[in-house]
Structures are given as C-alpha cells and as structure tokens.
C-alpha atoms as a PDB file:
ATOM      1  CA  UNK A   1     -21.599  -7.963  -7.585  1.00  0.00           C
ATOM      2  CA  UNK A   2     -18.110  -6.731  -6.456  1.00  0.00           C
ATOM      3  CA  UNK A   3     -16.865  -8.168  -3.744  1.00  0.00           C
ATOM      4  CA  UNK A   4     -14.585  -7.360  -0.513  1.00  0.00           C
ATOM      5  CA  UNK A   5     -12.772  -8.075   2.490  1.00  0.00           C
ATOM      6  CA  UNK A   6     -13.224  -6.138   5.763  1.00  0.00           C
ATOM      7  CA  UNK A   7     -10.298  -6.450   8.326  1.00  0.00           C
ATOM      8  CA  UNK A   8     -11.762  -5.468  11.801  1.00  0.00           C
ATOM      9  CA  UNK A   9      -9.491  -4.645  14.999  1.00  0.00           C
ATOM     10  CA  UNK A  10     -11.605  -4.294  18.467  1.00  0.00           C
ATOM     11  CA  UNK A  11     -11.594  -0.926  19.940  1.00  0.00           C
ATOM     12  CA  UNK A  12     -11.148  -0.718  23.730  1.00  0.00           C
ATOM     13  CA  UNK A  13     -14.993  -0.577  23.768  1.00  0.00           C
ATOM     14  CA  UNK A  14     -15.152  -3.860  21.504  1.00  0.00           C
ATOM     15  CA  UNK A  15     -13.030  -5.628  23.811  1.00  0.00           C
ATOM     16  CA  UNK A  16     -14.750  -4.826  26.761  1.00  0.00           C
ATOM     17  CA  UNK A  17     -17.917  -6.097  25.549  1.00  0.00           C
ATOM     18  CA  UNK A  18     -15.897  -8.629  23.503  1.00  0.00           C
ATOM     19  CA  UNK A  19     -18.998 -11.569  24.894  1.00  0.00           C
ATOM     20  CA  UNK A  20     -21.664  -9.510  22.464  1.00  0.00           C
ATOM     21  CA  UNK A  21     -19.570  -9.916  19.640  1.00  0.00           C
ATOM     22  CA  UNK A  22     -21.976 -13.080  17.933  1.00  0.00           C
ATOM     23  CA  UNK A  23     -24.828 -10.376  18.551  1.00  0.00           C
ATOM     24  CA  UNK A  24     -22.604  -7.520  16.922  1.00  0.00           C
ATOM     25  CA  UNK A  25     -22.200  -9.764  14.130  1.00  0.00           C
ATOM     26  CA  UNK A  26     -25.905 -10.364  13.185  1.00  0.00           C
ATOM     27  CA  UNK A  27     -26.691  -6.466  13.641  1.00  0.00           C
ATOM     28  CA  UNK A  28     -23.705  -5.570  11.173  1.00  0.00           C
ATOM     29  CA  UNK A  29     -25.314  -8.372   9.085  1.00  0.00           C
ATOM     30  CA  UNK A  30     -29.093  -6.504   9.559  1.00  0.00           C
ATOM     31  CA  UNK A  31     -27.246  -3.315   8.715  1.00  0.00           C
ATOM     32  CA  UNK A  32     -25.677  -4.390   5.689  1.00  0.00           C
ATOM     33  CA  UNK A  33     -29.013  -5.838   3.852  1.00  0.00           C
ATOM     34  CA  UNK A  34     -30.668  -2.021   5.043  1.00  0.00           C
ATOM     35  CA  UNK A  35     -27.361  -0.599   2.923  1.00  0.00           C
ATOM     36  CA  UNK A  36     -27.550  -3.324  -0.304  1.00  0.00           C
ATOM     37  CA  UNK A  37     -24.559  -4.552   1.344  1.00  0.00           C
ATOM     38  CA  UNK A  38     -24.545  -8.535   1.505  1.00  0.00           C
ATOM     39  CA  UNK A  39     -22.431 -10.310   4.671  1.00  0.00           C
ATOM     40  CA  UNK A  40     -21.410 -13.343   3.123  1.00  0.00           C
ATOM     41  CA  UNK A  41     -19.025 -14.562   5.916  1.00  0.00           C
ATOM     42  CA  UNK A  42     -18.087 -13.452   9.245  1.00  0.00           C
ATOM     43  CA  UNK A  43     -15.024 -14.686  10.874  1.00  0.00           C
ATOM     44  CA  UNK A  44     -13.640 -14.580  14.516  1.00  0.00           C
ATOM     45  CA  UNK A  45      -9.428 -14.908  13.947  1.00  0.00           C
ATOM     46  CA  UNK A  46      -6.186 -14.801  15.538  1.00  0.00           C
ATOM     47  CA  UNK A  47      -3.594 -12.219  14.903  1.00  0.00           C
ATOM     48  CA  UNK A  48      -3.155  -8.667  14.314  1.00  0.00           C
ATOM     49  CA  UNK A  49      -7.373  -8.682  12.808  1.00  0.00           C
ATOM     50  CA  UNK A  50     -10.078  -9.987  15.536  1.00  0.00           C
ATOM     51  CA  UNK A  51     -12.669 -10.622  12.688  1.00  0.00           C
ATOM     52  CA  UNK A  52     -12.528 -10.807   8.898  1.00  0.00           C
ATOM     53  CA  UNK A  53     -15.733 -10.303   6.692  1.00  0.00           C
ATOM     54  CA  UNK A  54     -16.670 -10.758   3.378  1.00  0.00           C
ATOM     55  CA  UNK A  55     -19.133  -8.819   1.165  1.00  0.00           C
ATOM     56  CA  UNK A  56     -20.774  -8.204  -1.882  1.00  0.00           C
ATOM     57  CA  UNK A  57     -22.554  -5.068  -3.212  1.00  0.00           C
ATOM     58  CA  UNK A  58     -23.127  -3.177  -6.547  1.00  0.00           C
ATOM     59  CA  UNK A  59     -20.583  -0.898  -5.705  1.00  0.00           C
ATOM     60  CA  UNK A  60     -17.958   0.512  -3.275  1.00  0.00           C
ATOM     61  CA  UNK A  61     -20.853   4.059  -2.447  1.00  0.00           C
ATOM     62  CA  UNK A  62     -22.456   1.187  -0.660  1.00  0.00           C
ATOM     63  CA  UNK A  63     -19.642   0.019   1.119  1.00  0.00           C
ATOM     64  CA  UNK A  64     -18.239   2.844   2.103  1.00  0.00           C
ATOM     65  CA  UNK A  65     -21.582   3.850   3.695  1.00  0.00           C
ATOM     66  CA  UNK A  66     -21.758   0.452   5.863  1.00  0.00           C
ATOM     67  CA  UNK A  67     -17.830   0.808   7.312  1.00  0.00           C
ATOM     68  CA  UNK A  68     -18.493   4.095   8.196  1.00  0.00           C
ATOM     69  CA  UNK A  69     -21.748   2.817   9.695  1.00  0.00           C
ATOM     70  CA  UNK A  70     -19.501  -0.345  11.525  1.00  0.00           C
ATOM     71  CA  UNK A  71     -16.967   2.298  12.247  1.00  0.00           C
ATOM     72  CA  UNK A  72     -19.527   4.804  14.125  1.00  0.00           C
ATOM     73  CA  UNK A  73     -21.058   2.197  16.334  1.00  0.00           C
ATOM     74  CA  UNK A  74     -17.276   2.235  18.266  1.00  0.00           C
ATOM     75  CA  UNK A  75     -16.445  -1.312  18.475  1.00  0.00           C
ATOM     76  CA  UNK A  76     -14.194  -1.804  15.656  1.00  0.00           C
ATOM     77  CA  UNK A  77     -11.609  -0.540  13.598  1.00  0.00           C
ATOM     78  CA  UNK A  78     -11.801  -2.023   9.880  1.00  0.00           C
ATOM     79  CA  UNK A  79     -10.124  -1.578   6.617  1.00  0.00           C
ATOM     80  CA  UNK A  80     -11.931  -2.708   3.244  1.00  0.00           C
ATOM     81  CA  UNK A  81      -9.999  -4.052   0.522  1.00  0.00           C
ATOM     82  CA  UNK A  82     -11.425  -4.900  -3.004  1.00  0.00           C
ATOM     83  CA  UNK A  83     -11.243  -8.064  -3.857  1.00  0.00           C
ATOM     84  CA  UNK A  84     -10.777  -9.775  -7.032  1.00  0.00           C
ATOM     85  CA  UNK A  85     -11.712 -13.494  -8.439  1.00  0.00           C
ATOM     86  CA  UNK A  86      -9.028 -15.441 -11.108  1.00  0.00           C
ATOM     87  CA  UNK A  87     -11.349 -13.979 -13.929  1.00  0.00           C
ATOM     88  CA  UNK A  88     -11.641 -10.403 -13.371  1.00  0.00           C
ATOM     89  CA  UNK A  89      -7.721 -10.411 -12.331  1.00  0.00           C
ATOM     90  CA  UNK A  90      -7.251 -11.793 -15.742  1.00  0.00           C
ATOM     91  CA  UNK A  91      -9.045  -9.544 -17.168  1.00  0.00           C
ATOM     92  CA  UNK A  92      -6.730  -6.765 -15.425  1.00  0.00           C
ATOM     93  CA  UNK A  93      -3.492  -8.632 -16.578  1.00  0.00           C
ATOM     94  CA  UNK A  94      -4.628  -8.327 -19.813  1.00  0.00           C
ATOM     95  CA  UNK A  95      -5.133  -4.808 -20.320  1.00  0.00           C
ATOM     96  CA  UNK A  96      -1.531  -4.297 -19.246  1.00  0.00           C
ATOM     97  CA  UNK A  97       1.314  -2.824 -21.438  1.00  0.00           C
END
C-alpha cells in the first residue's frame, strides 16, 4: 500500500460549522473505504493546517478521487503529499547517479 499525508485548511464554510468537524471526520473516513482509500489517522492541529490525515491505498487514481471528493463537499482545502518509509527512500537513494 502507498501511503500519504493530507494537509487540510477549513474553508469559511468549515469554520462555520467547525463543531461537526468529529462527524466530518468519520464521513471522510466512510468515504474513503467506498474509494479503497484507508484513513489511518485523523488529526485536529495548530498552525497554518486545521487537520492532518494519513492514508493508504493501491495507488494515487484512488486518492486523487477521494480529495477531490473531500474537496467538493466545501469544508476543506487539502493538499496530498506522497509519503515515503526509511526503506522505500532507500531504495530511491540508491538508484541515484
């Protein structure tokens, strides 16, 4: 499974209904297992991000279908990064020239 980090921002709309966001969370959780996408963590955090996910799927079609899915619903902003264990960076060092 490849795994990733979502970085989420609320919209004006997320904010405003900022109290559903624990409910948000288990729909976007629903909504990933419909899309082969698996939630592994959900976090509420301080900063320039409001809420910082991780994932797993088989690969990044899948992904890409569940942001824009997030996305749609109006309450967030996110960006998905790729993320990559000690092993499979390794793996990338050594390839290089």
């Amino acid at each position: 499974m490849t795994r990733y980090i979502v970085l989420a921002s609320f919209t004006d709309q997320g904010i405003r209904a900022v109290k559903d966001t624990t409910k948000r969370a288990a729909a976007v959780r629903e909504l990933g297992a419909q899309l082969g996408v698996q939630v592994k963590d959900v976090f509420w955090t301080l900063g320039k991000y409001d809420v910082v996910l991780t994932l797993e799927a088989q690969d990044d079609a899948a992904v890409t279908a569940f942001g824009l899915s997030v996305g749609a619903a109006g309450n967030v902003h996110t960006q998905t990064l790729r993320a990559f264990n000690a092993d499979e960076m390794q793996d990338i060092i050594s390839k290089m020239r």
